[in-house]
C-alpha atoms as a PDB file:
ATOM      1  CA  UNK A   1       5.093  -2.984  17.042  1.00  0.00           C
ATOM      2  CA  UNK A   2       6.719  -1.719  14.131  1.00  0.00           C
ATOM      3  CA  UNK A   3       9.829  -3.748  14.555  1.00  0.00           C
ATOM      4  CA  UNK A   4      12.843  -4.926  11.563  1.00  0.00           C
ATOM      5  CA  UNK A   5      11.756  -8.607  12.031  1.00  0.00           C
ATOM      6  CA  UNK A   6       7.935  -7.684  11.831  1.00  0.00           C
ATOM      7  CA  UNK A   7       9.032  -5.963   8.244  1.00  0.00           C
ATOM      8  CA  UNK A   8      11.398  -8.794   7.422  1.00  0.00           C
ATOM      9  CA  UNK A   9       8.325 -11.609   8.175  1.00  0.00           C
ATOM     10  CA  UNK A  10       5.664  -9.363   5.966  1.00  0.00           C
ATOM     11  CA  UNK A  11       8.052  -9.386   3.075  1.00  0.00           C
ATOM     12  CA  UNK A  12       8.802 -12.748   3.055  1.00  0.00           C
ATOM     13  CA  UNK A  13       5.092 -13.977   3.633  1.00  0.00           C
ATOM     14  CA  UNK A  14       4.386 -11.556   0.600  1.00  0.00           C
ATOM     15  CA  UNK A  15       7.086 -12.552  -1.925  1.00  0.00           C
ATOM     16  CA  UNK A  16       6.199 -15.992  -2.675  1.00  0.00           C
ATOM     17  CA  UNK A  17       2.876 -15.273  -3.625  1.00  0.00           C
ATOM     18  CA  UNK A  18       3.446 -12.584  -5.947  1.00  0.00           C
ATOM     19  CA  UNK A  19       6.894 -13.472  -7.134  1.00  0.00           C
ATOM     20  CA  UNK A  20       5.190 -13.995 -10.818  1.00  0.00           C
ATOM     21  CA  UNK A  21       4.541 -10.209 -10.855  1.00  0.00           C
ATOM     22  CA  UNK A  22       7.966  -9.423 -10.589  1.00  0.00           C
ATOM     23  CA  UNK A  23       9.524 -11.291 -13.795  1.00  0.00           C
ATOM     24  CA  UNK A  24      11.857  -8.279 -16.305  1.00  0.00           C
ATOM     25  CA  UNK A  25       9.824  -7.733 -19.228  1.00  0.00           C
ATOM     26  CA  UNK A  26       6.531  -7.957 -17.228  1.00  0.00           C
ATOM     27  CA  UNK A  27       7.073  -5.519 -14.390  1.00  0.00           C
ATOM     28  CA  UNK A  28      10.141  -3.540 -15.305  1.00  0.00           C
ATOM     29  CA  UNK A  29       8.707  -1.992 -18.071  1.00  0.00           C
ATOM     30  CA  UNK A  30      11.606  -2.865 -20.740  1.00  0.00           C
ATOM     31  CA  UNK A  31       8.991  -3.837 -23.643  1.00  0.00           C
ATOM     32  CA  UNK A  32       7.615  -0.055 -23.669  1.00  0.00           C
ATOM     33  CA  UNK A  33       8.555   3.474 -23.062  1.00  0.00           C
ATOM     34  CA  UNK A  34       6.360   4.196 -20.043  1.00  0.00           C
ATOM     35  CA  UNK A  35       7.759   6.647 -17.843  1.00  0.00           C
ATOM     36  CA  UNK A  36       8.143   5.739 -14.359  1.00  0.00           C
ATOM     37  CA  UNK A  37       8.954   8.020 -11.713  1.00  0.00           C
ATOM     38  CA  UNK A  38       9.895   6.590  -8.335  1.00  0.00           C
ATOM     39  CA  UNK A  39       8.790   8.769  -5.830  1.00  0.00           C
ATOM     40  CA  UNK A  40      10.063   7.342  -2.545  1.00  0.00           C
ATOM     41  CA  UNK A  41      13.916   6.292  -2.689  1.00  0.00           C
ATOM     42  CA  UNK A  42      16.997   6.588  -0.031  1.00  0.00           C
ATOM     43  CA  UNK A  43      20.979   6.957  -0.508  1.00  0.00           C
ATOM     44  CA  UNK A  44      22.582   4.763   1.706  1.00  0.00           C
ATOM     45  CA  UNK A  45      19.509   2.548   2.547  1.00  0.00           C
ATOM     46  CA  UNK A  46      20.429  -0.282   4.695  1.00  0.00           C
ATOM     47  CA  UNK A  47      24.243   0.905   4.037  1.00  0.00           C
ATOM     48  CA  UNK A  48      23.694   0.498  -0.005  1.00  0.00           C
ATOM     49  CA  UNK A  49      26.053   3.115  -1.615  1.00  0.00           C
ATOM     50  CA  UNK A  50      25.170   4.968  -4.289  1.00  0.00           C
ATOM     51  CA  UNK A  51      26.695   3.088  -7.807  1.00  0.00           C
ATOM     52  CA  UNK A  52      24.310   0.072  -6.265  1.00  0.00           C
ATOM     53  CA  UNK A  53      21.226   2.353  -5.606  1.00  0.00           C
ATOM     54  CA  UNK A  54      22.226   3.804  -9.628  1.00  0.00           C
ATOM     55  CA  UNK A  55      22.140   0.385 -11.021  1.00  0.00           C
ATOM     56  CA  UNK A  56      18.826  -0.423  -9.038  1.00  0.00           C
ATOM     57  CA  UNK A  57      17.029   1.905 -10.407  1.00  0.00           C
ATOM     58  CA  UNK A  58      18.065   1.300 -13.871  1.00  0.00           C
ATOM     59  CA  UNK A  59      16.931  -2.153 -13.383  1.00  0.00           C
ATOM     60  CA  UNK A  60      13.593  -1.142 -12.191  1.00  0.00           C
ATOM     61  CA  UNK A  61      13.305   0.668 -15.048  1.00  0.00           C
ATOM     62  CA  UNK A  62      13.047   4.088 -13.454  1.00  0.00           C
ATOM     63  CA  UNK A  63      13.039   7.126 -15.618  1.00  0.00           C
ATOM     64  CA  UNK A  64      13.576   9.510 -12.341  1.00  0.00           C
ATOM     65  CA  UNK A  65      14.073   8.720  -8.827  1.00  0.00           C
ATOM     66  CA  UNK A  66      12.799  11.419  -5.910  1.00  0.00           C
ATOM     67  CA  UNK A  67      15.595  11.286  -2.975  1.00  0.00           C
ATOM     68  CA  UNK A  68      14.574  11.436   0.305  1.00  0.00           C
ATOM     69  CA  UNK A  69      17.320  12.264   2.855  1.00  0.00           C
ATOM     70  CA  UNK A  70      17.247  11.630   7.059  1.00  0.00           C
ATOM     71  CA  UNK A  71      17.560  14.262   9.235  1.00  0.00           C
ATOM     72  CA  UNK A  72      20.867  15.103  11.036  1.00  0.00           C
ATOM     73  CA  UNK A  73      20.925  12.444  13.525  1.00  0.00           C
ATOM     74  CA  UNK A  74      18.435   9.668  12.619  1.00  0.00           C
ATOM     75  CA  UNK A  75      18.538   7.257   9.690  1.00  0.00           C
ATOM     76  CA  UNK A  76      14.934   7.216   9.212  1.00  0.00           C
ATOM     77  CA  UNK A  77      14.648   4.039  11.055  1.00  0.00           C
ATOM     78  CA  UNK A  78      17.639   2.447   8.284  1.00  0.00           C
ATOM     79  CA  UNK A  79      20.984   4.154   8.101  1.00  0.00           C
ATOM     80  CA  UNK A  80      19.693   6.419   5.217  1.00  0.00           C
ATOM     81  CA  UNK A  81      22.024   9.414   4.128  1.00  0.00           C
ATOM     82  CA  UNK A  82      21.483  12.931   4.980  1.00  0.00           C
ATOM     83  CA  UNK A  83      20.486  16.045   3.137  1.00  0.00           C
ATOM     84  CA  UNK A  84      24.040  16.096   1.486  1.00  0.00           C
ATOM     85  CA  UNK A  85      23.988  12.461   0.612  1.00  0.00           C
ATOM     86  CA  UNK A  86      21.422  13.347  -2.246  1.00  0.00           C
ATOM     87  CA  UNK A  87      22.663  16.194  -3.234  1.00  0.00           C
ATOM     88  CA  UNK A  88      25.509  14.631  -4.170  1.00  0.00           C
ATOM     89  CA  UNK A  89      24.030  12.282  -6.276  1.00  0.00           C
ATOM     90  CA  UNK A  90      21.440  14.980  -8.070  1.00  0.00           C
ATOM     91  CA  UNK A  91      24.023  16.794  -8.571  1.00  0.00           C
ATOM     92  CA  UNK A  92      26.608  14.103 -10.675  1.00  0.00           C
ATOM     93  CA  UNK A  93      23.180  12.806 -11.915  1.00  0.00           C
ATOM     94  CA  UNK A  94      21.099  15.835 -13.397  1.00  0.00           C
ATOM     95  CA  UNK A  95      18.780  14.057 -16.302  1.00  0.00           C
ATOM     96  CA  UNK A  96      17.375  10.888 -13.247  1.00  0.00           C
ATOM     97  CA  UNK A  97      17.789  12.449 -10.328  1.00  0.00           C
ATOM     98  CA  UNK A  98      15.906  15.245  -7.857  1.00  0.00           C
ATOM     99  CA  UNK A  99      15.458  15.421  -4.445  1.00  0.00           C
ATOM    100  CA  UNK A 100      13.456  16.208  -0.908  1.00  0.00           C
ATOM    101  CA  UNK A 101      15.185  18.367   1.910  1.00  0.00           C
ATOM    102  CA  UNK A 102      14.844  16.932   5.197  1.00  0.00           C
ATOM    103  CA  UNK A 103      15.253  17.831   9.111  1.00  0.00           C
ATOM    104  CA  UNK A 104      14.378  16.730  12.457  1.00  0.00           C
ATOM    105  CA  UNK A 105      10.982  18.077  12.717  1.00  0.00           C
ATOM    106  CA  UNK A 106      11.345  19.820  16.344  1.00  0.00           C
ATOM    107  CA  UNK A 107      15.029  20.525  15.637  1.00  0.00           C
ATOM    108  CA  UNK A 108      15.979  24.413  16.057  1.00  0.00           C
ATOM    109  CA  UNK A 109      17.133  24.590  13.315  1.00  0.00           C
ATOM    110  CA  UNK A 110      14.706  21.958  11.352  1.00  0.00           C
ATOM    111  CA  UNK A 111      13.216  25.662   9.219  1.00  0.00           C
ATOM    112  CA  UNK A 112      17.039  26.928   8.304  1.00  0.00           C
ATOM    113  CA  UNK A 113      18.273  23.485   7.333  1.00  0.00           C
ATOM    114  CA  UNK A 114      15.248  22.687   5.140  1.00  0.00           C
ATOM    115  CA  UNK A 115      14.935  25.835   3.725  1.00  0.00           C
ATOM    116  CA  UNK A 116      18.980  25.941   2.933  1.00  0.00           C
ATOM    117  CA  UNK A 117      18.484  22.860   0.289  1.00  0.00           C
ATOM    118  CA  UNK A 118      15.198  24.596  -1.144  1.00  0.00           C
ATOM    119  CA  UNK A 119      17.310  26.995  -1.983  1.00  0.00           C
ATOM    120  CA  UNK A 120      19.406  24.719  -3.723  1.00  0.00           C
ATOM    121  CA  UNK A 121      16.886  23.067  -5.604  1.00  0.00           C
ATOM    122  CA  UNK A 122      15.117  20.512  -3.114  1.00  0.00           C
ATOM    123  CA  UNK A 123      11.725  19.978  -5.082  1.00  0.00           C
ATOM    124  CA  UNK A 124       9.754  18.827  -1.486  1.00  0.00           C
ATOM    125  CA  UNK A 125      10.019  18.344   2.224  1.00  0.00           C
ATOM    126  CA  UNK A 126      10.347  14.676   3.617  1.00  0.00           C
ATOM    127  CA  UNK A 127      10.492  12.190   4.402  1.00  0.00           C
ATOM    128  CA  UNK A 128       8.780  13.899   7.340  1.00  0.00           C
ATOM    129  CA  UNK A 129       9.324  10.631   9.879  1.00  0.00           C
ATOM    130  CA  UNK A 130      10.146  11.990  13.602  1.00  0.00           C
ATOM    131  CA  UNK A 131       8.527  11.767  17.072  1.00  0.00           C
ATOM    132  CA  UNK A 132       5.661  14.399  16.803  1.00  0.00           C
ATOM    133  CA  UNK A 133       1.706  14.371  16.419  1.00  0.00           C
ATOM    134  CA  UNK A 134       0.881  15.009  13.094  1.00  0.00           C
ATOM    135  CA  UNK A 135      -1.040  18.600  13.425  1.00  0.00           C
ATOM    136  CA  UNK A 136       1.805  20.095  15.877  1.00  0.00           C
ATOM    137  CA  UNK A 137       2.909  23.429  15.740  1.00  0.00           C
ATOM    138  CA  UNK A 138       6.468  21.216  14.441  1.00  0.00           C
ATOM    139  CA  UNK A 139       4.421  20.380  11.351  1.00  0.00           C
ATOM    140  CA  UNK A 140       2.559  23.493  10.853  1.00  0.00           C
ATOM    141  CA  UNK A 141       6.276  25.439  10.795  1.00  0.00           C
ATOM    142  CA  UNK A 142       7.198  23.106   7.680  1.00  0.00           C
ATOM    143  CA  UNK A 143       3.889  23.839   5.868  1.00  0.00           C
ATOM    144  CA  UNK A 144       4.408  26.955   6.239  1.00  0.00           C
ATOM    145  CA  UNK A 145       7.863  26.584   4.654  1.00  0.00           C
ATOM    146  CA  UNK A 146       6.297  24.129   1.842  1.00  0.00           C
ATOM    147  CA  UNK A 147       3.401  26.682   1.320  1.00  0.00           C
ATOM    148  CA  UNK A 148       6.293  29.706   1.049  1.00  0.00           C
ATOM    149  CA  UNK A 149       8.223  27.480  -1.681  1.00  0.00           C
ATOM    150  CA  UNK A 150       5.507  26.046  -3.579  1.00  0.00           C
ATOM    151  CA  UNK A 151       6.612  22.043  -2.718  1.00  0.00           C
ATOM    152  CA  UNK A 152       4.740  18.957  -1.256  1.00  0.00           C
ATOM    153  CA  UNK A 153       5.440  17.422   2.406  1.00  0.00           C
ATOM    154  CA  UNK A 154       5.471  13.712   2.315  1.00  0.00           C
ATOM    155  CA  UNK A 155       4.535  12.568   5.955  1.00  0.00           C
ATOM    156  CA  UNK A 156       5.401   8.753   7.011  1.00  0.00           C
ATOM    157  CA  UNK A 157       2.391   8.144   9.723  1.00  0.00           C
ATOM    158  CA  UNK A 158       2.779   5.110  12.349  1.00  0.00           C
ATOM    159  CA  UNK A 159       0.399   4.815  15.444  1.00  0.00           C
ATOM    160  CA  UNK A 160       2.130   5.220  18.523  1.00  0.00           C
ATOM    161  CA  UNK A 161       5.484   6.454  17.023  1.00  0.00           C
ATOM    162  CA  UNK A 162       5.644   9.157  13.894  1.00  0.00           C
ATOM    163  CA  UNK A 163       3.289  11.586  12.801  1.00  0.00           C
ATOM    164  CA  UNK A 164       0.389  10.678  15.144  1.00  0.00           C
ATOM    165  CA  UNK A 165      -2.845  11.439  15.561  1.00  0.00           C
ATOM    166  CA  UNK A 166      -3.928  11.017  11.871  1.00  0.00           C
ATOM    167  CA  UNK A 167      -7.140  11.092  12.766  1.00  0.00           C
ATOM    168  CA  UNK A 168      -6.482  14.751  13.350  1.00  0.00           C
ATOM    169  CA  UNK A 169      -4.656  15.411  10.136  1.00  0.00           C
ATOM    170  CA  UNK A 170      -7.213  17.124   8.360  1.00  0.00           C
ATOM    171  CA  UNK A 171      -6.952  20.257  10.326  1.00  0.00           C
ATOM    172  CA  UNK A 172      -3.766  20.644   8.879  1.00  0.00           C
ATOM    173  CA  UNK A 173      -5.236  20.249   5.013  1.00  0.00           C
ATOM    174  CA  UNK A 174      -7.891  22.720   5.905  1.00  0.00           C
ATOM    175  CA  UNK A 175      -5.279  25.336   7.117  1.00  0.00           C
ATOM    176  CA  UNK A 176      -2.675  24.861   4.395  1.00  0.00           C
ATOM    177  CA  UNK A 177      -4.808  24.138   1.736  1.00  0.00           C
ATOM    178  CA  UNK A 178      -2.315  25.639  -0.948  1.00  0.00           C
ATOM    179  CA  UNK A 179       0.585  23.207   0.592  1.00  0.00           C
ATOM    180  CA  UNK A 180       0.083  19.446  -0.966  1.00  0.00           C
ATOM    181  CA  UNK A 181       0.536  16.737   1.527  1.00  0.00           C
ATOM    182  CA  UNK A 182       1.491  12.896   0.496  1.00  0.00           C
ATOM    183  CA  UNK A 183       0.791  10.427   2.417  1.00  0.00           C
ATOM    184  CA  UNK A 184       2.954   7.353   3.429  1.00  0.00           C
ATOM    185  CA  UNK A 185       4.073   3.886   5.533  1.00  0.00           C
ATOM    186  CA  UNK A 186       2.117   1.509   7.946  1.00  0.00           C
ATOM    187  CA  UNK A 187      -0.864   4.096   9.418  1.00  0.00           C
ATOM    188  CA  UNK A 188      -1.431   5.504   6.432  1.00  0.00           C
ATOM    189  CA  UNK A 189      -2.437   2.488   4.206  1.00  0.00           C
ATOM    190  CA  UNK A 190      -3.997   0.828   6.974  1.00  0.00           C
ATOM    191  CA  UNK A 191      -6.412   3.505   7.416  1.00  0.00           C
ATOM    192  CA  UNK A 192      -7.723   3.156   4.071  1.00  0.00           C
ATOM    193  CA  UNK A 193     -10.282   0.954   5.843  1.00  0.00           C
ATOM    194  CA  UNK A 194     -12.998   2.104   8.174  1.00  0.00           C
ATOM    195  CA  UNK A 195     -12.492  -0.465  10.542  1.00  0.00           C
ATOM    196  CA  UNK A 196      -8.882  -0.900  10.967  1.00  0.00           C
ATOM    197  CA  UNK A 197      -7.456  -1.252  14.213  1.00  0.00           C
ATOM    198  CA  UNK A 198      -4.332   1.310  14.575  1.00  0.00           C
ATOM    199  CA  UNK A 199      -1.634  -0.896  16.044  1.00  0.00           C
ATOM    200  CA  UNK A 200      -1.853  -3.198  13.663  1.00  0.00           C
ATOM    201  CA  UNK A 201       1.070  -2.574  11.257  1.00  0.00           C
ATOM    202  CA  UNK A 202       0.508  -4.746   7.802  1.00  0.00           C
ATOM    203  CA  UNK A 203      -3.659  -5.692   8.359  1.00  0.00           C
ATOM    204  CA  UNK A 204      -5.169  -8.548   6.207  1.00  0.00           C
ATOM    205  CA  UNK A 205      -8.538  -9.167   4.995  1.00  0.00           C
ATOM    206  CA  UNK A 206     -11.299  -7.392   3.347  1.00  0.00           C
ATOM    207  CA  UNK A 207     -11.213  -3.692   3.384  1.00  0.00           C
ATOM    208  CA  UNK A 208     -14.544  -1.323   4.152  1.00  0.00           C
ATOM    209  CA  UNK A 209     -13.728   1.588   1.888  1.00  0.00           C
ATOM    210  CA  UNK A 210     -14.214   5.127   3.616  1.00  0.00           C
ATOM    211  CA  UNK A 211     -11.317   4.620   6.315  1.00  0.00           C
ATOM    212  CA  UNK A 212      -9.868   8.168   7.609  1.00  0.00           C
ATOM    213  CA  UNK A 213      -6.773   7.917   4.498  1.00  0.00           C
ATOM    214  CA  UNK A 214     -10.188   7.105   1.690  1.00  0.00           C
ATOM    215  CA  UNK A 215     -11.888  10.154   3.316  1.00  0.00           C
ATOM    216  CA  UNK A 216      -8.717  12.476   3.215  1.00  0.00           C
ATOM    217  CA  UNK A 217      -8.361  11.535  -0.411  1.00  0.00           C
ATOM    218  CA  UNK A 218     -11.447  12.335  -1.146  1.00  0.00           C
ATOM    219  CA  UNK A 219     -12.342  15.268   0.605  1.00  0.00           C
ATOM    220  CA  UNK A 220      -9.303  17.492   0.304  1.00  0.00           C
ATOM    221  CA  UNK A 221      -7.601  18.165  -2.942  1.00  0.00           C
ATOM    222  CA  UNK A 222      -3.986  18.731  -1.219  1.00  0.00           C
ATOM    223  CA  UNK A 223      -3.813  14.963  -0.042  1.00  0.00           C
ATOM    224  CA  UNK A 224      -1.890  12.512  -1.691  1.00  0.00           C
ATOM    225  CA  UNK A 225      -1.041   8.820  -1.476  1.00  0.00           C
ATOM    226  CA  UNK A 226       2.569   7.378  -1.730  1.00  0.00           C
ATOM    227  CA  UNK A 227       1.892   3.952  -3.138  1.00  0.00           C
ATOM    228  CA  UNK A 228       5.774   2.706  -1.387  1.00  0.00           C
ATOM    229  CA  UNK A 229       7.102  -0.282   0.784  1.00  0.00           C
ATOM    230  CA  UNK A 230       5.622  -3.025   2.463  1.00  0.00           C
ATOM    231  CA  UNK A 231       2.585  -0.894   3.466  1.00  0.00           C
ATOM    232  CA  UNK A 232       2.035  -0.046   0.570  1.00  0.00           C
ATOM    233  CA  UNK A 233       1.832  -3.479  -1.100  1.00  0.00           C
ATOM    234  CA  UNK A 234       0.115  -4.684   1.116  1.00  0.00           C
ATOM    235  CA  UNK A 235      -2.617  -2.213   1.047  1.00  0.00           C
ATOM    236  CA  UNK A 236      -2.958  -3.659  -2.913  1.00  0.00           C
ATOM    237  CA  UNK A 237      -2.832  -7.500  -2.045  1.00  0.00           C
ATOM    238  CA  UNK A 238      -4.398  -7.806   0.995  1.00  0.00           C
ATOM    239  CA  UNK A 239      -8.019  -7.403  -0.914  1.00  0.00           C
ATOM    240  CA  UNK A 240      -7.360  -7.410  -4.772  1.00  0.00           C
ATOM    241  CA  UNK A 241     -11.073  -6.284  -5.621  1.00  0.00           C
ATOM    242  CA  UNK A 242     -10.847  -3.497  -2.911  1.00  0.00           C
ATOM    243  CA  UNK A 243      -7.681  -2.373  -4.364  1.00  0.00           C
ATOM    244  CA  UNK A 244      -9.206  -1.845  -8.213  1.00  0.00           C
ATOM    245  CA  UNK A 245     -11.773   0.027  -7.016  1.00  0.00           C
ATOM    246  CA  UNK A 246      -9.283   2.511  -4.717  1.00  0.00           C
ATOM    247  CA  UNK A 247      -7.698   3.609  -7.574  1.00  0.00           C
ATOM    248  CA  UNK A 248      -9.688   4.097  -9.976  1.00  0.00           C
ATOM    249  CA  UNK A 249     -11.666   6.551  -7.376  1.00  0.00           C
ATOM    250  CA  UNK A 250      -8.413   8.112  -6.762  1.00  0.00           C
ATOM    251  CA  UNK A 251      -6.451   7.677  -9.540  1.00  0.00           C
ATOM    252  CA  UNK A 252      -5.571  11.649  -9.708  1.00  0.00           C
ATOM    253  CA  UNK A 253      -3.754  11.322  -6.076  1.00  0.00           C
ATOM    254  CA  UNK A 254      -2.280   8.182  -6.049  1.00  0.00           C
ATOM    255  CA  UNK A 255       1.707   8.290  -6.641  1.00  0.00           C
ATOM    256  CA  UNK A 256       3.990   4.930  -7.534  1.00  0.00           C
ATOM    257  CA  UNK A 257       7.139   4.738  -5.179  1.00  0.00           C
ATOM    258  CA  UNK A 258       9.203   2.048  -4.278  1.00  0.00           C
ATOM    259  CA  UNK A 259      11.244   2.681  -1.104  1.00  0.00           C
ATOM    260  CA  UNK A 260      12.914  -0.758  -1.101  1.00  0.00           C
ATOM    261  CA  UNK A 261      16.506  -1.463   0.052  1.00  0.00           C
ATOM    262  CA  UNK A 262      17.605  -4.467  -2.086  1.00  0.00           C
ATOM    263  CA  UNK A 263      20.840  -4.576  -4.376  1.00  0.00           C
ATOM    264  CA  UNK A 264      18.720  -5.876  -7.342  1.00  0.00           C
ATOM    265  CA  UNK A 265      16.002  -4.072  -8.543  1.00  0.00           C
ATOM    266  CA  UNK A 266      13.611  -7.092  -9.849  1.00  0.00           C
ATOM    267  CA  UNK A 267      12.789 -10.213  -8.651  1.00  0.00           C
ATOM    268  CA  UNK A 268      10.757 -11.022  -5.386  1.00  0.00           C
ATOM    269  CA  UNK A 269      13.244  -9.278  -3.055  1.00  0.00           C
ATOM    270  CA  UNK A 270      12.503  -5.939  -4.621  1.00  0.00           C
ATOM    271  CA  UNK A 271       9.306  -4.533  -3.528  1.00  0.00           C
ATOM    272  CA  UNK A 272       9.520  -1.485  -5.892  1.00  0.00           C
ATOM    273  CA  UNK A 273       9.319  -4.205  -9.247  1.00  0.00           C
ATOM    274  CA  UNK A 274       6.726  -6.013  -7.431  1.00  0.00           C
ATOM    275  CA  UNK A 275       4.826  -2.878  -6.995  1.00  0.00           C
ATOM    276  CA  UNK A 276       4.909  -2.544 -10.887  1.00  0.00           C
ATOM    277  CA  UNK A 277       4.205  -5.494 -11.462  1.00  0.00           C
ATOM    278  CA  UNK A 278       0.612  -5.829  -9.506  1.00  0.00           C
ATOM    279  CA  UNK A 279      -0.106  -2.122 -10.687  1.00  0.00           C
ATOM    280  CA  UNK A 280      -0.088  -3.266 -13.794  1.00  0.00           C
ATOM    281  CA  UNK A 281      -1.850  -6.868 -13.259  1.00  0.00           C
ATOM    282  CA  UNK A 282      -4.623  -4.792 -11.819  1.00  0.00           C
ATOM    283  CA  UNK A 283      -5.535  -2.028 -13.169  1.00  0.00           C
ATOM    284  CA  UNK A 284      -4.437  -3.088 -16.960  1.00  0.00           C
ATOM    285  CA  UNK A 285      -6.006   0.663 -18.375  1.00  0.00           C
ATOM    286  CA  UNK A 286      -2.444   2.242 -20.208  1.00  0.00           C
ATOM    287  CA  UNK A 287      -4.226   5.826 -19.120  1.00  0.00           C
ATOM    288  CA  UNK A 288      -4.588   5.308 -15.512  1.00  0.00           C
ATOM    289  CA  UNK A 289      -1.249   3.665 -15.505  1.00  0.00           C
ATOM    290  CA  UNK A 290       0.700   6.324 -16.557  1.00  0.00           C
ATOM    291  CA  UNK A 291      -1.156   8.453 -13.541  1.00  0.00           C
ATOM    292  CA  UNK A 292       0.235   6.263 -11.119  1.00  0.00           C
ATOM    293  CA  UNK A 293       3.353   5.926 -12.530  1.00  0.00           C
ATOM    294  CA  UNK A 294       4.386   9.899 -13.455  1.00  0.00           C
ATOM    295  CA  UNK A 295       1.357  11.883 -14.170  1.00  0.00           C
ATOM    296  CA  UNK A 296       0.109  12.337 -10.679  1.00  0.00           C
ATOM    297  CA  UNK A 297       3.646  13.081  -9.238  1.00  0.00           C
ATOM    298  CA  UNK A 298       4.300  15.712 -11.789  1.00  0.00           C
ATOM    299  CA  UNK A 299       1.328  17.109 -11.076  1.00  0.00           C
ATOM    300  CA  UNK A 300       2.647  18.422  -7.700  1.00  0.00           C
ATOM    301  CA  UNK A 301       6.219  17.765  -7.969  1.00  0.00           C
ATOM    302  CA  UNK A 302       8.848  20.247 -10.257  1.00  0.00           C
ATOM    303  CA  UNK A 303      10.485  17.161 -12.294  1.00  0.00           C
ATOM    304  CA  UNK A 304      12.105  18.186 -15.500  1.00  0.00           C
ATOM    305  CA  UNK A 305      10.612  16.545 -18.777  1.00  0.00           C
END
């Protein structure tokens, strides 16, 4: 079960032993002028308001931050803000900022609402996290709206609860394959091995590469990965050797977000410096780097230079 305290327990297993990863200078990226674009980030995450989620950022490092609002009456599982919420803070923050639109995904009005902040300058759609298999006609509706607009879909997968049925997903690649999808959370990083078992949340252990997410990344040029949270992380540490290999095979669709909650923005409670930090401790090459970090998400994403 995907519940708080199983997410509380995997962070706090994971930030002792890569707390060293997370020291300013070293992961923050203050000694050089890489640009980092944080792909995965909430207003009101966890009921942080937005001068804190500003000053995070800054301490991260991040040159621009990707908002991803809730829809109308869910918090994406914690208390984020709404479609307004980040256009709010685009707009009073023009040169860091962009955002997502967002809506329950079998809402009536999920097409108007989204398509209402496209027109208004949402660059995407997501974070697409709501009670629906992952190739229903729900889903199809917004690729259809993403393929009529030109703008990714980030999905957030998790067995038994949002977006299932990945196994199933790439009949929605084949049929939009102008529309790019990202993919994200607990389902999708634990599929990047062939033998994983889908209700378990934050695996360990060795990886066998050419799991249903390695196969989508391979196979279909409109899939991406969203490198964010504790699923993310922990698709990086949980076999180190694995890891260097995965992305430097798919170091054109991988995509660095951070999707933590803290106050902070370094030190072992912030899983978006950690992130950084191990990106950089393993794969040291400057050019693949900067991939991760902004090439790949301008690639598919409208961010201003």
């Amino acid at each position: 079960m995907n519940t708080p305290s199983n997410r509380r327990k995997f962070l706090a297993a994971t930030s002792a032993a890569i707390a060293a990863t997370s020291l300013p200078g070293q992961a923050l990226g203050r000694k050089d002028k890489q640009e980092i674009i944080d792909l995965h980030q909430h207003t009101n995450y966890s009921g942080r308001n937005d001068e804190r989620l500003l000053r995070h950022q800054k301490a991260m490092g991040i040159k621009w931050t990707v908002l991803l609002p809730a829809g109308r009456k869910f918090g994406l599982g914690a208390i984020c803000g709404g479609n307004k919420t980040v256009r709010r803070v685009v707009v009073k923050n023009p040169k860091n900022y962009v955002h997502f639109a967002n809506e329950i995904a079998d809402h009536p009005e999920c097409i108007e609402t989204i398509e209402t902040y496209l027109k208004k300058g949402a660059v995407g759609i997501g974070e697409q996290k709501f009670r629906v298999d992952c190739d229903s006609k729900h889903i199809e509706r917004i690729a259809e709206l993403a393929q009529e607009y030109d703008v990714p879909v980030l999905m957030h997968f998790e067995h038994d609860n949002y977006n299932t049925g990945i196994e199933r997903f790439h009949k929605v690649l084949e049929k939009f394959p102008k529309v790019n999808f990202i993919g994200h959370a607990q389902t999708w990083w634990g599929n990047i091995d062939k033998n994983h078992k889908q209700e378990v949340m934050y695996p360990k252990g060795k990886v066998t590469p050419s799991g249903i997410s390695d196969r989508l990344l391979s196979d279909y040029p409109n899939m991406f990965g969203d490198m964010s949270a504790g699923s993310g992380q922990n698709a990086l540490i949980r076999d180190e050797a694995h890891a260097v290999d995965f992305i430097k095979r798919h170091q054109d669709k991988l995509i660095y977000g951070s999707d933590c909650n803290d106050l902070i923005g370094r030190g072992p409670s912030c899983i978006g410096a950690r992130t950084i930090g191990i990106i950089r401790r393993l794969i040291p090459d400057r050019k693949i780097q900067d991939k991760l970090f902004s090439g790949n998400a301008r690639r598919i994403i409208r961010i201003p230079k």
